[in-house]
Protein backbone atom coordinates (compact mmCIF):
# COMPACT_ATOMS: atom_id res chain seq x y z
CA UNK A 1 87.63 67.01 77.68
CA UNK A 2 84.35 65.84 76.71
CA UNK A 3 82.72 62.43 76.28
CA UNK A 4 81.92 63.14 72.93
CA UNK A 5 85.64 64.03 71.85
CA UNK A 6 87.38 60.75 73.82
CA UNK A 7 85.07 58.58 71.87
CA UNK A 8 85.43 60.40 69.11
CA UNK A 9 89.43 59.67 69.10
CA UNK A 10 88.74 56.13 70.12
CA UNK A 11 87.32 55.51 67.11
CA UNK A 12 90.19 56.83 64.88
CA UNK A 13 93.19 55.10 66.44
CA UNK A 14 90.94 51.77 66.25
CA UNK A 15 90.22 51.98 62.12
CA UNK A 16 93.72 53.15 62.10
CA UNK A 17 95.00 50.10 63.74
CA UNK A 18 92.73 48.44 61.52
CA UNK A 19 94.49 46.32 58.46
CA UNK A 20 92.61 46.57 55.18
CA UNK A 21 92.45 43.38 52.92
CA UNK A 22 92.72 43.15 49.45
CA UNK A 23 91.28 39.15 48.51
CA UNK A 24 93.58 38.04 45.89
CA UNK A 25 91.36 35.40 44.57
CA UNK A 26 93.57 34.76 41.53
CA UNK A 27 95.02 31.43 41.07
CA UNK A 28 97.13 29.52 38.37
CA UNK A 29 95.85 26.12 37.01
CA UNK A 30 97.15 24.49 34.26
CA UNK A 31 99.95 27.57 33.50
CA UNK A 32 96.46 29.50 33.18
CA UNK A 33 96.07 32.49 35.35
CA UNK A 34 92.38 32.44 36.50
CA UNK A 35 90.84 35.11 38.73
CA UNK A 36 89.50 32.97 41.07
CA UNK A 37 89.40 29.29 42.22
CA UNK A 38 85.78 28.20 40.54
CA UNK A 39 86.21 26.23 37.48
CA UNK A 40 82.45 24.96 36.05
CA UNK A 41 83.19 21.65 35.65
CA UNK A 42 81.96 19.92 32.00
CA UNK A 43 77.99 19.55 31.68
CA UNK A 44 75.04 20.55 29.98
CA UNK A 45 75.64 23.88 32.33
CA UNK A 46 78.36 24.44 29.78
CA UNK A 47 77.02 23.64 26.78
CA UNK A 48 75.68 27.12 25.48
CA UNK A 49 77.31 30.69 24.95
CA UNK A 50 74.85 32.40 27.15
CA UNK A 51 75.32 30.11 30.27
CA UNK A 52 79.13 30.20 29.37
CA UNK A 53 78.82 34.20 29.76
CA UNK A 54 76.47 34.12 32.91
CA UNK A 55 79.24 31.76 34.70
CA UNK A 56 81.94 34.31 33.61
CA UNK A 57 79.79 37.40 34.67
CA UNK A 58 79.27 35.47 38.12
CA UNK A 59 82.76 34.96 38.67
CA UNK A 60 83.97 32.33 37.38
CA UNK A 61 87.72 31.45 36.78
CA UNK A 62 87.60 29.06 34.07
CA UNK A 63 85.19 26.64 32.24
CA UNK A 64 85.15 22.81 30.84
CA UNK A 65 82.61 23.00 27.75
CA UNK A 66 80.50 20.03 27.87
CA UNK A 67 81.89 16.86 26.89
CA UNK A 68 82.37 15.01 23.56
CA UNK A 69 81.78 11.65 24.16
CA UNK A 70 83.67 8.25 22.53
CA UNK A 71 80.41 6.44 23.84
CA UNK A 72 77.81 8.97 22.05
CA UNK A 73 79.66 8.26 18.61
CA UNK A 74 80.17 4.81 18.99
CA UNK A 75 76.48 4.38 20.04
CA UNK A 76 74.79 6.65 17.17
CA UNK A 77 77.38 4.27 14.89
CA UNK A 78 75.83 1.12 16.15
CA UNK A 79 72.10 2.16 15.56
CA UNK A 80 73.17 2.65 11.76
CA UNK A 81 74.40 -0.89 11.88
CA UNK A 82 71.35 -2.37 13.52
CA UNK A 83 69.24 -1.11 10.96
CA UNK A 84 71.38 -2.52 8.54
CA UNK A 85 72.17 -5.86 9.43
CA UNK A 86 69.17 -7.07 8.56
CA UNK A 87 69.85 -6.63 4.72
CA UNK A 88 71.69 -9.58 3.33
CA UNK A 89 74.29 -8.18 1.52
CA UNK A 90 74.85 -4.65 3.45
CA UNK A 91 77.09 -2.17 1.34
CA UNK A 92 80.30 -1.66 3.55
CA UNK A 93 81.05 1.32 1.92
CA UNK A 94 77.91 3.01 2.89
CA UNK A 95 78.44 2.14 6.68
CA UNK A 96 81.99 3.55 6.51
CA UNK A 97 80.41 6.98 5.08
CA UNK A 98 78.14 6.86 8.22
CA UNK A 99 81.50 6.14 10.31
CA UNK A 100 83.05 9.14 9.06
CA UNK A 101 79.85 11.20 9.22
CA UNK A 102 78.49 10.58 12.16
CA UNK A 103 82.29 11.18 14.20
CA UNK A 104 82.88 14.60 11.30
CA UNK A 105 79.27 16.49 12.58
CA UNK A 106 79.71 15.22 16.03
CA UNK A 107 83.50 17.41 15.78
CA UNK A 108 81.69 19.89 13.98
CA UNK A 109 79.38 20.73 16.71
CA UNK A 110 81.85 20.95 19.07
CA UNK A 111 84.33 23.30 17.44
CA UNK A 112 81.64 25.34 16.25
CA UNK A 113 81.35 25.81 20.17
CA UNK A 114 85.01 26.22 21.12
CA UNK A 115 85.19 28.83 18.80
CA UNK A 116 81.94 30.80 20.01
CA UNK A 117 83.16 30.69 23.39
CA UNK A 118 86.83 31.85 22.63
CA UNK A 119 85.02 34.49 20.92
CA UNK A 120 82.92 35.65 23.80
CA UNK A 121 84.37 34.78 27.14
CA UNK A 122 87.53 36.52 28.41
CA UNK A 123 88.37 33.81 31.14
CA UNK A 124 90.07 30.34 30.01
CA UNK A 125 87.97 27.87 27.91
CA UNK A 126 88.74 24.29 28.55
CA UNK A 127 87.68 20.88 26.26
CA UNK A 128 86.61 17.98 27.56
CA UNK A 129 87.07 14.30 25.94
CA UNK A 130 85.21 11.63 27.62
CA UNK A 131 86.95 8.71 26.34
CA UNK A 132 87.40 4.99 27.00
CA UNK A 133 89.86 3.80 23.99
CA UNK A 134 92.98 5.90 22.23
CA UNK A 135 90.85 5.92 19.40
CA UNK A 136 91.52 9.25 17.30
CA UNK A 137 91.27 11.47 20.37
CA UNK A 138 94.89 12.54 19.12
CA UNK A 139 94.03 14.35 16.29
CA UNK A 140 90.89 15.24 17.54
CA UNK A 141 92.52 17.28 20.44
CA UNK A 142 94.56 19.09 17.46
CA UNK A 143 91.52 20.03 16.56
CA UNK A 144 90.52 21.62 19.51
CA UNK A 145 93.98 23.17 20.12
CA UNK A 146 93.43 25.09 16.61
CA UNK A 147 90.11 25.86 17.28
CA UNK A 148 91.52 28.07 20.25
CA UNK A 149 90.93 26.27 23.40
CA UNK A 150 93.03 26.84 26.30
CA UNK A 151 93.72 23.58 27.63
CA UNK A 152 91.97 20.06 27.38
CA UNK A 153 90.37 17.86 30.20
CA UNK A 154 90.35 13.80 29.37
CA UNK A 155 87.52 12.48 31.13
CA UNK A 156 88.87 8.30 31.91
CA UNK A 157 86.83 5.97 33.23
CA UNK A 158 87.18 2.18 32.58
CA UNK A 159 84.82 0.18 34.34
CA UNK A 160 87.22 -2.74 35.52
CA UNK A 161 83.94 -5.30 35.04
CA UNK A 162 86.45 -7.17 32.27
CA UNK A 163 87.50 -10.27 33.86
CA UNK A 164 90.44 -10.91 31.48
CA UNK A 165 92.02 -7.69 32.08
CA UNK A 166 93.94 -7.30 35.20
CA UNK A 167 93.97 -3.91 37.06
CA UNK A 168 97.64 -3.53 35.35
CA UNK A 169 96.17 -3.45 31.77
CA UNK A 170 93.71 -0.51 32.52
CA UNK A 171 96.50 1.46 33.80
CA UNK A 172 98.68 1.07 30.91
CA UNK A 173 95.13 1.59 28.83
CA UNK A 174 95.03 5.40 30.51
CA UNK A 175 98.23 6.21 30.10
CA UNK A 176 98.86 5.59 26.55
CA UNK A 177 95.55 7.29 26.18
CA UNK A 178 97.13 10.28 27.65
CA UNK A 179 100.25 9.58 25.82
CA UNK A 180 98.76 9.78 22.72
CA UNK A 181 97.10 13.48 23.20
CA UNK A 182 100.12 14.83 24.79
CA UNK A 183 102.01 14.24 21.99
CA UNK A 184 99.12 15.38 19.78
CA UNK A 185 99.17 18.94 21.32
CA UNK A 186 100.79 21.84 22.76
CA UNK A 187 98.30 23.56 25.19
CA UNK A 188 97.93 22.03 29.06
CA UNK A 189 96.42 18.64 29.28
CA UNK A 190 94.57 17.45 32.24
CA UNK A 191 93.52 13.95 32.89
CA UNK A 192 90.29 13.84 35.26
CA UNK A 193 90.07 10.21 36.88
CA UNK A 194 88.17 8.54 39.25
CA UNK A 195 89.56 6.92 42.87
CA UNK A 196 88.74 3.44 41.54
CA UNK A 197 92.43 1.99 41.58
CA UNK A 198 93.95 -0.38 44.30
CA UNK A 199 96.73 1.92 44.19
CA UNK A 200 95.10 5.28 44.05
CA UNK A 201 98.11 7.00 45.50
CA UNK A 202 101.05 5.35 42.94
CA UNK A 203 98.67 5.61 40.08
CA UNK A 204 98.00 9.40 40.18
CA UNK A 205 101.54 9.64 41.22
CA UNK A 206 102.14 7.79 37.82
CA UNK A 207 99.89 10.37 35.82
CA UNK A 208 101.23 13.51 37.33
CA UNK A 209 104.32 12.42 35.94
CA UNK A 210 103.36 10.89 32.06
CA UNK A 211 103.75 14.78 31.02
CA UNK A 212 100.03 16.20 32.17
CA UNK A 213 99.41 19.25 33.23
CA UNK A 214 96.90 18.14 36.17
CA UNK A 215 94.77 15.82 37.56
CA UNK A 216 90.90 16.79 38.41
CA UNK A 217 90.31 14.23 41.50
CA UNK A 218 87.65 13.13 40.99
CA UNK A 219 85.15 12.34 37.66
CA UNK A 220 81.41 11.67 38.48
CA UNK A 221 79.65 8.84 36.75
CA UNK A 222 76.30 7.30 36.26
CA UNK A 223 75.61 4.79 38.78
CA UNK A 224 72.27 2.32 37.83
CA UNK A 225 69.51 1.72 39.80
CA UNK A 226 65.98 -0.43 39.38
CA UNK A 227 62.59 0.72 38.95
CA UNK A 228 61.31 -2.36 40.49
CA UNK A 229 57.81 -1.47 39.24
CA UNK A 230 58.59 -1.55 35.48
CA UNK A 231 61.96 -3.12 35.52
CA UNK A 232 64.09 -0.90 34.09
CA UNK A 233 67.68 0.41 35.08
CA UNK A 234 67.15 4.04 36.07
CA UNK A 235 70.21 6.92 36.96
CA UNK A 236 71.08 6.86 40.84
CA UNK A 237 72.29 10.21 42.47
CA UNK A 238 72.87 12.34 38.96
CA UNK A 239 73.78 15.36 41.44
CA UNK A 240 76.30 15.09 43.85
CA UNK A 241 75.87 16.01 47.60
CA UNK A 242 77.85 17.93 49.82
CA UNK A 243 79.01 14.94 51.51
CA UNK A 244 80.41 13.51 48.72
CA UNK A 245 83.25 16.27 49.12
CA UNK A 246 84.91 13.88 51.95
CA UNK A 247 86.30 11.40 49.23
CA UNK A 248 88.24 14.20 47.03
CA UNK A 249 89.48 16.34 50.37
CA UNK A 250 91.00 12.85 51.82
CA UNK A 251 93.04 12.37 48.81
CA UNK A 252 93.62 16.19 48.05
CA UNK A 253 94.99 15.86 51.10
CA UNK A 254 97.23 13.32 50.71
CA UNK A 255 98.38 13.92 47.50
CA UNK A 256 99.07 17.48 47.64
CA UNK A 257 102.20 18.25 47.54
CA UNK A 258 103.77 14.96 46.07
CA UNK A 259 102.49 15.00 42.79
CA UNK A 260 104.35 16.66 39.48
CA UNK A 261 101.52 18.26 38.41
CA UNK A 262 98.37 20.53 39.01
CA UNK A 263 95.61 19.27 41.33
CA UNK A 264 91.77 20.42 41.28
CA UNK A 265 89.12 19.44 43.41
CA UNK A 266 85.66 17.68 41.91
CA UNK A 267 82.19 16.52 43.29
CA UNK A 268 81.01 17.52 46.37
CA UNK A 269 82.36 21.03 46.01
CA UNK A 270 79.16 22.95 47.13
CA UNK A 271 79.37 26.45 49.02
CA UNK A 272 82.30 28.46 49.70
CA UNK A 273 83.45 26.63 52.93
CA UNK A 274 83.63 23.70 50.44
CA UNK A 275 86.25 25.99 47.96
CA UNK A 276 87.90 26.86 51.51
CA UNK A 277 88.92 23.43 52.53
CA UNK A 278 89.83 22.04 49.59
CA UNK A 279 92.34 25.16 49.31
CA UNK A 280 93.42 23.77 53.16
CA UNK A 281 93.68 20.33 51.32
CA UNK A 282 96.28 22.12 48.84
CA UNK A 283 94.16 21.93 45.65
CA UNK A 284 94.89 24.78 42.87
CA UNK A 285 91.52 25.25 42.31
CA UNK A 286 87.93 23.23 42.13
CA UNK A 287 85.30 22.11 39.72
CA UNK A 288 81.64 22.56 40.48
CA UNK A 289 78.41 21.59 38.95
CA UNK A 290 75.69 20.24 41.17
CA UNK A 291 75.39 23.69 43.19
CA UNK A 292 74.91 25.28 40.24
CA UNK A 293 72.16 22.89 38.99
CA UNK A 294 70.52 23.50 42.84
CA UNK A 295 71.37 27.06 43.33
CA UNK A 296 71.45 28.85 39.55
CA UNK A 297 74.62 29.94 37.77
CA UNK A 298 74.74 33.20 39.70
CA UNK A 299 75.51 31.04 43.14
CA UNK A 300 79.73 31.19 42.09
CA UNK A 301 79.42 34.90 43.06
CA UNK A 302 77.68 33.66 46.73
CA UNK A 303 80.69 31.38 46.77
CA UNK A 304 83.42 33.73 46.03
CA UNK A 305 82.14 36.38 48.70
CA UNK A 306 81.63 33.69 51.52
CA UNK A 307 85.93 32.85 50.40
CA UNK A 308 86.63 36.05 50.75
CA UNK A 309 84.91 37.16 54.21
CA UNK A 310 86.60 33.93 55.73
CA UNK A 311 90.02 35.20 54.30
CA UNK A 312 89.34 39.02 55.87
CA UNK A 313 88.42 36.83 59.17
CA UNK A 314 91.45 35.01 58.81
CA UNK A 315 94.04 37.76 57.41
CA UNK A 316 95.00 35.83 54.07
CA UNK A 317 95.27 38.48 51.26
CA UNK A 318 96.07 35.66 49.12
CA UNK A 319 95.21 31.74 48.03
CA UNK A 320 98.68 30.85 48.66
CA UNK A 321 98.77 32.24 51.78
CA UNK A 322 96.66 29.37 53.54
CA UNK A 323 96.88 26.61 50.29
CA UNK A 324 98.44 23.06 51.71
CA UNK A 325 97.85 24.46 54.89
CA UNK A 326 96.08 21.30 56.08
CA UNK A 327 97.68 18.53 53.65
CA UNK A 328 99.44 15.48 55.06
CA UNK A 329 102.67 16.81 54.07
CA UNK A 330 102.18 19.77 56.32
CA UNK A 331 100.11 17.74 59.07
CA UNK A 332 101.65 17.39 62.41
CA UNK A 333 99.80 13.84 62.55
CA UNK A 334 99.90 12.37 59.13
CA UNK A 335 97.96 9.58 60.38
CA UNK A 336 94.67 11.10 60.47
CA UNK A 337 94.36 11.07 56.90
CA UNK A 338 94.92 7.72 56.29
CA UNK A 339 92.59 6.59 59.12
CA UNK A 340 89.63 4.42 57.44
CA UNK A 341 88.11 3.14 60.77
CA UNK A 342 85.00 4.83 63.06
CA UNK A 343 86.64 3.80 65.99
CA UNK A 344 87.53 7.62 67.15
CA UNK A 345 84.19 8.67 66.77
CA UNK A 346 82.11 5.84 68.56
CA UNK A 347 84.40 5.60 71.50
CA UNK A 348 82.53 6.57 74.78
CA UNK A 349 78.76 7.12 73.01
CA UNK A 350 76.08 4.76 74.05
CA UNK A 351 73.12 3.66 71.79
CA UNK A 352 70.33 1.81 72.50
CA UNK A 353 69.79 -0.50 69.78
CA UNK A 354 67.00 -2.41 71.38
């Protein structure tokens, strides 16, 4: 028998020992099937047709159209004021026109997009209020729900910087926020909140079960800085880093698991081993932005193949197959998510600190 020949059969039994993989990428978010894990969280990314079909062509599961903002229409209301309050006897019927004008083309604009994306994308199209106050975010989000969207994102932050409102108040302030477009709508609602709460855990715990559909952990806001050359506040960190991914894979973590609704994973998601662990963590999917600002839309597809080569490595055909792996719930040492301490790491090193 010849040398050729023996090799020749090694090779066959080993690629017929050899288990073939098909990546199931597919997940389920907000009762939405999605074929894969990337959502493109809400920003100016998201604000066009033809960047909504170049993040669906790249791979995409879902996308959060840029948000509508309470802030943006309050604002563009107050400049009409300013101008006005100069005049000593100000028609109030003119400035409620402006009211209703400037909120009817600000809705305007934003349908008009809903609809062009439900028109052109095949994957799930998701809304996104960014909202401080109940306002009329209720019959706004009918609205949206009859301009076709799929589900809608609420966007809460309340800086707690009142110091006649307790910590209580703001709570009850989100909830009846969330209340009041829950009731307003039938598609999935999804509150996206920031871990600014004594009681991160019991407050999220509190949300998951108002009636949402899921919580996005965590929102991304503007944080001031000072030019102290011409004394001006200036944006601090607009982009998120990879590091910032520890914050929302700690409570991912912990939550997972314990909550009565969806959770999805936000800033700090930034390659594929970032999708990966936050799977681990037990999140139903993740958001990401800031790679795509660094990398170019096209970078989800780079993601989604470094996912799948660690699931061939692994032999997952399937999300579910490793998600909540790594949770608390599931941890064989539940403590090492709560620790908040270096004392682990700097035991035994030396440093000369001169």
């Amino acid at each position: 028998m010849s040398a050729h020949f023996l090799y020749f059969c090694v090779i066959l039994i080993r690629k017929s020992n050899t288990k073939s993989y098909a990546m199931d990428l597919s997940v389920s978010y907000l009762g939405l099937k999605l074929k894969s894990p990337v959502v493109v969280g809400s920003s100016s990314l998201t604000a066009s047709v033809a960047n909504l079909k170049k993040i669906e062509n790249s791979g995409a599961g879902a996308v959060v159209l840029k948000s509508i903002f309470e802030e943006e229409i309050y604002n563009e209301y107050r400049s009409i004021l300013e101008k006005e309050k100069d005049q000593e006897f100000p028609d109030v019927r003119f400035l409620d026109y402006y009211d209703y004008k400037i909120k009817d083309d600000n809705i305007k604009k934003y349908l008009n997009l809903v609809q062009e994306a439900k028109k052109e994308l095949d994957i799930p199209v998701i809304a996104s209020i960014n909202c401080v106050s109940s306002w009329e975010w209720g019959f706004f989000a009918k609205k949206l729900e009859e301009a076709g969207v799929d589900a809608i994102e609420v966007n809460l932050f309340i800086l707690p910087s009142d110091f006649d409102k307790n910590c209580s108040e703001i709570e009850e302030t989100y909830l009846k926020i969330l209340a009041k477009i829950k009731d307003s709508v039938s598609v999935p609602v999804a509150a996206k909140l920031s871990y600014y709460f004594a009681d991160l855990a019991s407050f999220v715990k509190r949300v998951s079960e108002s009636g949402v559909d899921g919580v996005v952990l965590f929102n991304r806001f503007f944080h001031p800085d000072f030019d102290i050359e011409n004394f001006k506040i200036v944006p601090s960190h607009v982009l998120s880093r990879s590091s910032d991914l520890a914050i929302s894979l700690r409570w991912m973590s912990i939550l997972s698991g314990r909550m009565g609704c969806d959770l999805i994973a936000s800033t700090g998601v930034h390659d594929g081993a970032s999708v990966i662990k936050e799977i681990l963590a037990g999140a139903n999917a993740v958001q990401v932005v800031s790679s795509l600002y660094k990398n170019g839309i096209e970078y989800i597809s780079d993601m989604l193949e470094d996912v799948r080569a660690w699931m061939e490595k692994h032999e997952f055909e399937k999300l579910d197959d490793f998600r909540g792996k790594m949770n608390q719930v599931n941890s064989p040492n539940p403590a090492e998510y709560e620790r908040v301490q270096f004392m682990k790491y700097f035991e035994g090193k030396k440093y000369d600190l001169g």
